[in-house]
N, C-alpha and C. Protein backbone atom coordinates (compact mmCIF):
# COMPACT_ATOMS: atom_id res chain seq x y z
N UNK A 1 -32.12 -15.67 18.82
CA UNK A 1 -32.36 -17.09 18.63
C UNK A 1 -31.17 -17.70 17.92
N UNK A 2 -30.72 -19.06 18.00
CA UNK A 2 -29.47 -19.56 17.56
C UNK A 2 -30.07 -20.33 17.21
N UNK A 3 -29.47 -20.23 15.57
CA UNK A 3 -29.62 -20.82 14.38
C UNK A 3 -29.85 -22.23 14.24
N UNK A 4 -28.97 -22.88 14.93
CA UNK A 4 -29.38 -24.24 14.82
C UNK A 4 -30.22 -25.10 16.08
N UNK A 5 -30.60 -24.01 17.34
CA UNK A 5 -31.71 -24.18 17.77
C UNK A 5 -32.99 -24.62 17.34
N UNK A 6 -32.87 -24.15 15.96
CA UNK A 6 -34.47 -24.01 15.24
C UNK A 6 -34.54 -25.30 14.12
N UNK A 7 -33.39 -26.38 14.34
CA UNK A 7 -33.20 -27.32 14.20
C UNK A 7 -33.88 -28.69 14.49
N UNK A 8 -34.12 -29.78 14.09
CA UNK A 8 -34.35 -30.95 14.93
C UNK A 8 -33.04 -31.36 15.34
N UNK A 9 -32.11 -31.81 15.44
CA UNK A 9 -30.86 -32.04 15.96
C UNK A 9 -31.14 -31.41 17.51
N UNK A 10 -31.46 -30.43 17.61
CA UNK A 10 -31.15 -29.97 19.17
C UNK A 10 -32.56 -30.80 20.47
N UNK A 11 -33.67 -31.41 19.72
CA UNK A 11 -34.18 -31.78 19.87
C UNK A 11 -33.55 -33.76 19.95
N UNK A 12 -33.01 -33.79 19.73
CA UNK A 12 -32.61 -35.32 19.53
C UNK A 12 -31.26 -35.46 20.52
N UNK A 13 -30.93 -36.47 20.84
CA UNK A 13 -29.89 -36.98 21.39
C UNK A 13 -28.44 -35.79 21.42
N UNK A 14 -27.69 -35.14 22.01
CA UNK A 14 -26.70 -33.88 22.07
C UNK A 14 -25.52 -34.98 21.79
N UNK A 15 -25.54 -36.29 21.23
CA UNK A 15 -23.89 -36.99 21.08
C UNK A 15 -24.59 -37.84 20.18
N UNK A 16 -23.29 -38.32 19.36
CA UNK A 16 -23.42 -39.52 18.61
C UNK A 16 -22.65 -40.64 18.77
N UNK A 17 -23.09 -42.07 18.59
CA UNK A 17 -21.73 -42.93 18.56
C UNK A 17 -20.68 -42.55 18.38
N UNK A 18 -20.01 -42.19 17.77
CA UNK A 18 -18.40 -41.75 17.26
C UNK A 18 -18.05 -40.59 18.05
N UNK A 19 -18.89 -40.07 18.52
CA UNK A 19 -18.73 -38.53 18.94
C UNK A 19 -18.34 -37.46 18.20
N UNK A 20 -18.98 -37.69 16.37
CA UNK A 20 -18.55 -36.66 15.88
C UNK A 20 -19.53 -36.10 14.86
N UNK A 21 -19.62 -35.27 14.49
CA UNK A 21 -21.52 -34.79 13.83
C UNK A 21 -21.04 -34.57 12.93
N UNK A 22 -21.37 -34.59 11.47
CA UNK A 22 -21.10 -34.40 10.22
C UNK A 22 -22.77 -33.36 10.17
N UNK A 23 -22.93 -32.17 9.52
CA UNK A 23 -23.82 -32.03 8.91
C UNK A 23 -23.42 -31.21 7.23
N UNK A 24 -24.78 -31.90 6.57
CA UNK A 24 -24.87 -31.03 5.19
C UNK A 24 -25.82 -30.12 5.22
N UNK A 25 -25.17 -29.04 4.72
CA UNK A 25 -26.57 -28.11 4.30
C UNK A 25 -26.96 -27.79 3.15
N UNK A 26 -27.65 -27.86 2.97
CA UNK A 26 -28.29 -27.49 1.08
C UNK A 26 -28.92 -26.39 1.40
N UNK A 27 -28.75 -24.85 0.99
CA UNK A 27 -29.09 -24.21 0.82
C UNK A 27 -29.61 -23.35 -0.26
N UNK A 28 -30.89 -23.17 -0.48
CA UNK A 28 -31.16 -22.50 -1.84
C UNK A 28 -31.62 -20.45 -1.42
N UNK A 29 -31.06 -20.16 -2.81
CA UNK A 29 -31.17 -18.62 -2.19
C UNK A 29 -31.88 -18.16 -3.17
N UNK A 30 -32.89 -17.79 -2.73
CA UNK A 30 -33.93 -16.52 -3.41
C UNK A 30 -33.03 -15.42 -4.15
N UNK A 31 -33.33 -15.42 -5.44
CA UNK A 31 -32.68 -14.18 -6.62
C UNK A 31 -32.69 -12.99 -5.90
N UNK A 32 -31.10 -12.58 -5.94
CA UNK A 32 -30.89 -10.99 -5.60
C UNK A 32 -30.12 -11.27 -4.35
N UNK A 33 -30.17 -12.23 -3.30
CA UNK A 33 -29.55 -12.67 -2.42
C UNK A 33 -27.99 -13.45 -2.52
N UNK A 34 -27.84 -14.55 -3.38
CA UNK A 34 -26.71 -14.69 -3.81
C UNK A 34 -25.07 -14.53 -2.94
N UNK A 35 -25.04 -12.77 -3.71
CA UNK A 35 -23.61 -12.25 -3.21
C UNK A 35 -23.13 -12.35 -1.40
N UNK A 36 -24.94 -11.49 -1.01
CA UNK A 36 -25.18 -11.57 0.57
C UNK A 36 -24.23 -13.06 1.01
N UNK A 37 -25.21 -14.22 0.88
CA UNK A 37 -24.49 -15.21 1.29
C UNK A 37 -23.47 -16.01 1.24
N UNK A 38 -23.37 -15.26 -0.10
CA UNK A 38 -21.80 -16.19 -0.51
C UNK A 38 -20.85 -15.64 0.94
N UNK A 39 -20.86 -14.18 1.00
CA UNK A 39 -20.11 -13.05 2.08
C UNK A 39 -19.95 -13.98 3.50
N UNK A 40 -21.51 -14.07 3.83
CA UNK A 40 -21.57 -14.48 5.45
C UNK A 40 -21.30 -16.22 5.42
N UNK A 41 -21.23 -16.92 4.03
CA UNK A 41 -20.47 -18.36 4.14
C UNK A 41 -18.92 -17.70 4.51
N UNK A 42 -18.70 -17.01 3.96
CA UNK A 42 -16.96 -16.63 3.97
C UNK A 42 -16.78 -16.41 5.48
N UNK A 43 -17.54 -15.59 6.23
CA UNK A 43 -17.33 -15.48 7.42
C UNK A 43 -17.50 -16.85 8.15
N UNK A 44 -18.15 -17.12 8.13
CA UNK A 44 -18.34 -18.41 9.02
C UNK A 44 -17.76 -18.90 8.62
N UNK A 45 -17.08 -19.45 7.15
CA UNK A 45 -15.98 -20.18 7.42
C UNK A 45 -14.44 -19.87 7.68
N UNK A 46 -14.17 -18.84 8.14
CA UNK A 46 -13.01 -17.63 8.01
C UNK A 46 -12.97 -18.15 9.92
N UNK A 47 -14.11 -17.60 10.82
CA UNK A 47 -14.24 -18.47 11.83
C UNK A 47 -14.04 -20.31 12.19
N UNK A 48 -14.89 -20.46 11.49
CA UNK A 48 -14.87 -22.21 11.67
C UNK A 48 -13.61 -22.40 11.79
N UNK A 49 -12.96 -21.90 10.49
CA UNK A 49 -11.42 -22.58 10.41
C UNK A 49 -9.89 -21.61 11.52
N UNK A 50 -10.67 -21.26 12.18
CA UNK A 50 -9.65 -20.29 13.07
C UNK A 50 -9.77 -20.68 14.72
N UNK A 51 -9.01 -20.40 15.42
CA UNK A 51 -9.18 -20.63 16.79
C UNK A 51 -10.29 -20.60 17.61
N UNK A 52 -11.41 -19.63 16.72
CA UNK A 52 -12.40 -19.41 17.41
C UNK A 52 -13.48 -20.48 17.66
N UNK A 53 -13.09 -21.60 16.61
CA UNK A 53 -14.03 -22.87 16.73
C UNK A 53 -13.14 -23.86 16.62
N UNK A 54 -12.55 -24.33 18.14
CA UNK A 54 -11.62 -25.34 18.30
C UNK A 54 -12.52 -26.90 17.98
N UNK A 55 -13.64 -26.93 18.18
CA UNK A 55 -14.16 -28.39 17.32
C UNK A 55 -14.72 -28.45 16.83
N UNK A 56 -14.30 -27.42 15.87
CA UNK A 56 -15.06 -27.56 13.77
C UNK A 56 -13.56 -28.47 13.27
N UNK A 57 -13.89 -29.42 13.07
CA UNK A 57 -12.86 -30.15 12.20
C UNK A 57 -13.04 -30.04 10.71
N UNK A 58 -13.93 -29.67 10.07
CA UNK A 58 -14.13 -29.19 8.40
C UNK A 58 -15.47 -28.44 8.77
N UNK A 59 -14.84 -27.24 7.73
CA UNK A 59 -16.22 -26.50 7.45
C UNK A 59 -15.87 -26.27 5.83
N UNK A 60 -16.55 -26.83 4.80
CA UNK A 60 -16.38 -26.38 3.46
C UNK A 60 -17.80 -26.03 3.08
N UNK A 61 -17.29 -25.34 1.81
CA UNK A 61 -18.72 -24.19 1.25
C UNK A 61 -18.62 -24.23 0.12
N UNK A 62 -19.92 -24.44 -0.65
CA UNK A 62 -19.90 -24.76 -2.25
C UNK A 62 -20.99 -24.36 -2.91
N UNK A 63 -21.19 -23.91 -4.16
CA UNK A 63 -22.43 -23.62 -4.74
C UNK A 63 -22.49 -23.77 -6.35
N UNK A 64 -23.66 -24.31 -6.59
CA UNK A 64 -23.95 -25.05 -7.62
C UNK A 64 -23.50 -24.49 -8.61
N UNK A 65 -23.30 -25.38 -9.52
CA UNK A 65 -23.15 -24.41 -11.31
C UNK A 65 -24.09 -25.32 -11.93
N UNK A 66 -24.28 -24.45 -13.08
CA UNK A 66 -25.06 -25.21 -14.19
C UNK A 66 -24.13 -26.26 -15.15
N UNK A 67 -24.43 -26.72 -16.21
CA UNK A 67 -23.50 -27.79 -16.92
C UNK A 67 -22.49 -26.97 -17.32
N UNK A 68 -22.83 -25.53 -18.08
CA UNK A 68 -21.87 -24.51 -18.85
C UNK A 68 -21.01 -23.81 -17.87
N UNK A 69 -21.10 -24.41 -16.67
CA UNK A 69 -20.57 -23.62 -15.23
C UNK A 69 -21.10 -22.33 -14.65
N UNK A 70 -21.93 -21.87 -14.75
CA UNK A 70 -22.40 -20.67 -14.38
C UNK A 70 -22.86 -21.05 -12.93
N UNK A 71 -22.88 -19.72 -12.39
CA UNK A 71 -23.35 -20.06 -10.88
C UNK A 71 -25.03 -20.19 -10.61
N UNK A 72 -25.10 -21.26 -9.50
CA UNK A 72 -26.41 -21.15 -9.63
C UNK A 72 -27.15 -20.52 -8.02
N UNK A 73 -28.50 -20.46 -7.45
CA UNK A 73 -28.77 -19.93 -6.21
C UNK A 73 -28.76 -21.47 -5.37
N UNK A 74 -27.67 -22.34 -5.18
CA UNK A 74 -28.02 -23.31 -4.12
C UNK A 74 -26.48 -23.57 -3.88
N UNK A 75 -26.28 -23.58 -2.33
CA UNK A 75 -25.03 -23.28 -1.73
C UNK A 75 -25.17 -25.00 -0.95
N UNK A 76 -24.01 -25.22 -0.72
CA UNK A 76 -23.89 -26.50 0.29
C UNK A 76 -22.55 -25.97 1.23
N UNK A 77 -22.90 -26.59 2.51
CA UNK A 77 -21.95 -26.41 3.13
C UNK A 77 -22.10 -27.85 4.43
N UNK A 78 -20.54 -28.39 3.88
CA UNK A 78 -20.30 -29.48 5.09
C UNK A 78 -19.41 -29.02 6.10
N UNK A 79 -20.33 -29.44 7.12
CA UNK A 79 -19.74 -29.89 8.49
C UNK A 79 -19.00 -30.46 9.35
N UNK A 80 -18.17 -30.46 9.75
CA UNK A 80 -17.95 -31.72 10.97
C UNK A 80 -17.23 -31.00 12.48
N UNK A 81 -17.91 -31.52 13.04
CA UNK A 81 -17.72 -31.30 14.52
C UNK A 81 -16.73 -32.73 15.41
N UNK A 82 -16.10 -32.22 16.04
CA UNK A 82 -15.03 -33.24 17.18
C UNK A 82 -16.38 -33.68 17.81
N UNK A 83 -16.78 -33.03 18.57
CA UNK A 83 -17.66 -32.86 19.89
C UNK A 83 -19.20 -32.75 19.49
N UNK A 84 -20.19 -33.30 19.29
CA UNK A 84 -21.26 -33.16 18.96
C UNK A 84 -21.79 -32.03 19.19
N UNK A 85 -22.24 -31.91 20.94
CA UNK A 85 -22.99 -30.86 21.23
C UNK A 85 -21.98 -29.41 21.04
N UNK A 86 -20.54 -29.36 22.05
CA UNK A 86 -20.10 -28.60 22.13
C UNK A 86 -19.56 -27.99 21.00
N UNK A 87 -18.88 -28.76 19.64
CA UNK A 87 -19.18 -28.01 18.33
C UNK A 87 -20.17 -27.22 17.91
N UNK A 88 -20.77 -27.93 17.52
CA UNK A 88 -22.22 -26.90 16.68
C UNK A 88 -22.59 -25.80 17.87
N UNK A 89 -22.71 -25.70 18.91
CA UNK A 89 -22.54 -24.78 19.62
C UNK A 89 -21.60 -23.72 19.69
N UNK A 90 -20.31 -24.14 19.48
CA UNK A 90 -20.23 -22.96 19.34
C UNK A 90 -19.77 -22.58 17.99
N UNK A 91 -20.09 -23.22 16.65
CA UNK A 91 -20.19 -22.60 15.95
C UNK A 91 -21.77 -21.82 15.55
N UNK A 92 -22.60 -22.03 16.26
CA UNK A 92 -24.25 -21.97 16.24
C UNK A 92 -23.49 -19.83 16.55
N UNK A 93 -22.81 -19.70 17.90
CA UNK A 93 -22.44 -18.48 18.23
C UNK A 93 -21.93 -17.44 17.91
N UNK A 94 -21.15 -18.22 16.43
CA UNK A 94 -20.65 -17.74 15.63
C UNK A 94 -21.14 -16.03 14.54
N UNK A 95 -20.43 -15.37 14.33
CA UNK A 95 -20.54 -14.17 13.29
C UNK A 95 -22.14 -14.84 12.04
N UNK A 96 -20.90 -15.66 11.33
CA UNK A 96 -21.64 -16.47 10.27
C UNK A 96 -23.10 -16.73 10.48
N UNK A 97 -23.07 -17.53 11.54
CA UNK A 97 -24.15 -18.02 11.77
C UNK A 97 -25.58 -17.46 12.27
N UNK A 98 -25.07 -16.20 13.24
CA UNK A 98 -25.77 -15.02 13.41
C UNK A 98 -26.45 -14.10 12.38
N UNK A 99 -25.54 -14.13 10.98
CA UNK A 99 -25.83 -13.53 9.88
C UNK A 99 -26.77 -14.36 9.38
N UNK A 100 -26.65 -15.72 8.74
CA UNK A 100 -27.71 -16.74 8.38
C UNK A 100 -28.75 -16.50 9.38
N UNK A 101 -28.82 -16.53 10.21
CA UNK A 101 -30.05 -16.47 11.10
C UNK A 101 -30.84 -15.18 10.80
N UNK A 102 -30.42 -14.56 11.03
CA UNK A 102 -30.65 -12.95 10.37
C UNK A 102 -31.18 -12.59 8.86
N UNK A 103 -30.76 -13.29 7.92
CA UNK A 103 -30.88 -13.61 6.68
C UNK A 103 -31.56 -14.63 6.20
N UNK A 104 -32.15 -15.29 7.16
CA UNK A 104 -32.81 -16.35 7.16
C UNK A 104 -34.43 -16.20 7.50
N UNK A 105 -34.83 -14.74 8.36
CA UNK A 105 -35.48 -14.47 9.06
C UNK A 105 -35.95 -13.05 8.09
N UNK A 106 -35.17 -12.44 6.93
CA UNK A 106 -35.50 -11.73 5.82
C UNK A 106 -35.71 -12.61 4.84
N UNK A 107 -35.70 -13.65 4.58
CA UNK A 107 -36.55 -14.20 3.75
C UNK A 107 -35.60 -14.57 1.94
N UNK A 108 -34.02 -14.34 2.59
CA UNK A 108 -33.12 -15.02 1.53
C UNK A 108 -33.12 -16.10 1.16
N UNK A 109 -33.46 -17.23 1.50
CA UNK A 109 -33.65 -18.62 1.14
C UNK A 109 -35.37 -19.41 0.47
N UNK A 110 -35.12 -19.61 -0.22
CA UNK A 110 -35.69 -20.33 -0.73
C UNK A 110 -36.43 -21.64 0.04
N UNK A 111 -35.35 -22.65 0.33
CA UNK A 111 -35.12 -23.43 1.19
C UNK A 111 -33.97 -23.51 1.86
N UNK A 112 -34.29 -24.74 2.89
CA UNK A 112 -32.88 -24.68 4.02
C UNK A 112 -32.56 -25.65 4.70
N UNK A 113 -32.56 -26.86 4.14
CA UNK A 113 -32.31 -27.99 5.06
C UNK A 113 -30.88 -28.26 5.52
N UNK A 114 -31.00 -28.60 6.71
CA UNK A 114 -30.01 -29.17 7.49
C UNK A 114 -29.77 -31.07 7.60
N UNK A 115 -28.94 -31.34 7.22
CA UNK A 115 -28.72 -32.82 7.29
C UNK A 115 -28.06 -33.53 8.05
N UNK A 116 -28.12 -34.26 9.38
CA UNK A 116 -27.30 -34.78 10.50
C UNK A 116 -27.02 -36.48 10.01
N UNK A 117 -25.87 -36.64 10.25
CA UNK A 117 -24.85 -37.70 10.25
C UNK A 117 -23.91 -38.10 11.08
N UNK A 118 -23.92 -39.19 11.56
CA UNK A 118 -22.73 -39.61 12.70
C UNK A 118 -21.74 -40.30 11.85
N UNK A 119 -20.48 -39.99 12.01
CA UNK A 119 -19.36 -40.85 11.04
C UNK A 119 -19.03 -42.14 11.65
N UNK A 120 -18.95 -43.11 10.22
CA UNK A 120 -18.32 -44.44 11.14
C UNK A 120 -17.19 -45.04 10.13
């Protein structure tokens, strides 16, 4: 199953005005999980940003700290796609994303929302 199949986005319109998809993800990770995902963000974005995903135009990855800076279990990661459908597709095919799905389906997250945006 591909990850962002299990989405509403794939359910809605496959283009946007601009023709370009911004998404956020807020991800929260269940204690003990952490390291796991920090790993498979690295991959997916090690992909995103390589030939293998010619319309990922940004993929960045971030995770919370507390005020004293310590790390916390909630990761964000923005998006942006050239191509609406044909982006997220094939980053959906992706290593990364295969792993989140996988890790997603053991029960690492907490929560997991996905956030869609058209840029203007």
């Amino acid at each position: 199953m591909n990850l962002f199949l299990t989405c509403e986005f794939h359910d809605q319109s496959s283009s946007t005005p601009s023709g370009k998809l911004l998404i956020v993800a807020i991800l929260g990770i269940n204690p003990g999980h952490e390291d796991k995902i920090h790993e498979i963000l690295k991959i997916a974005k090690e992909d995103a940003n390589s030939d293998k995903e010619p319309k990922t135009l940004t993929y960045r990855t971030g995770r919370s700290i507390s005020p004293t800076g310590q790390p916390q279990s909630e990761f964000v990661v923005i998006e942006e796609y050239a191509d609406a459908k044909v982006g997220l597709m094939e980053h959906a095919a992706g290593r990364g994303s295969v792993a989140l799905l996988k890790a997603r389906e053991e029960g690492a997250f907490s929560s997991f929302n996905l956030n869609f945006y058209d840029e203007f």
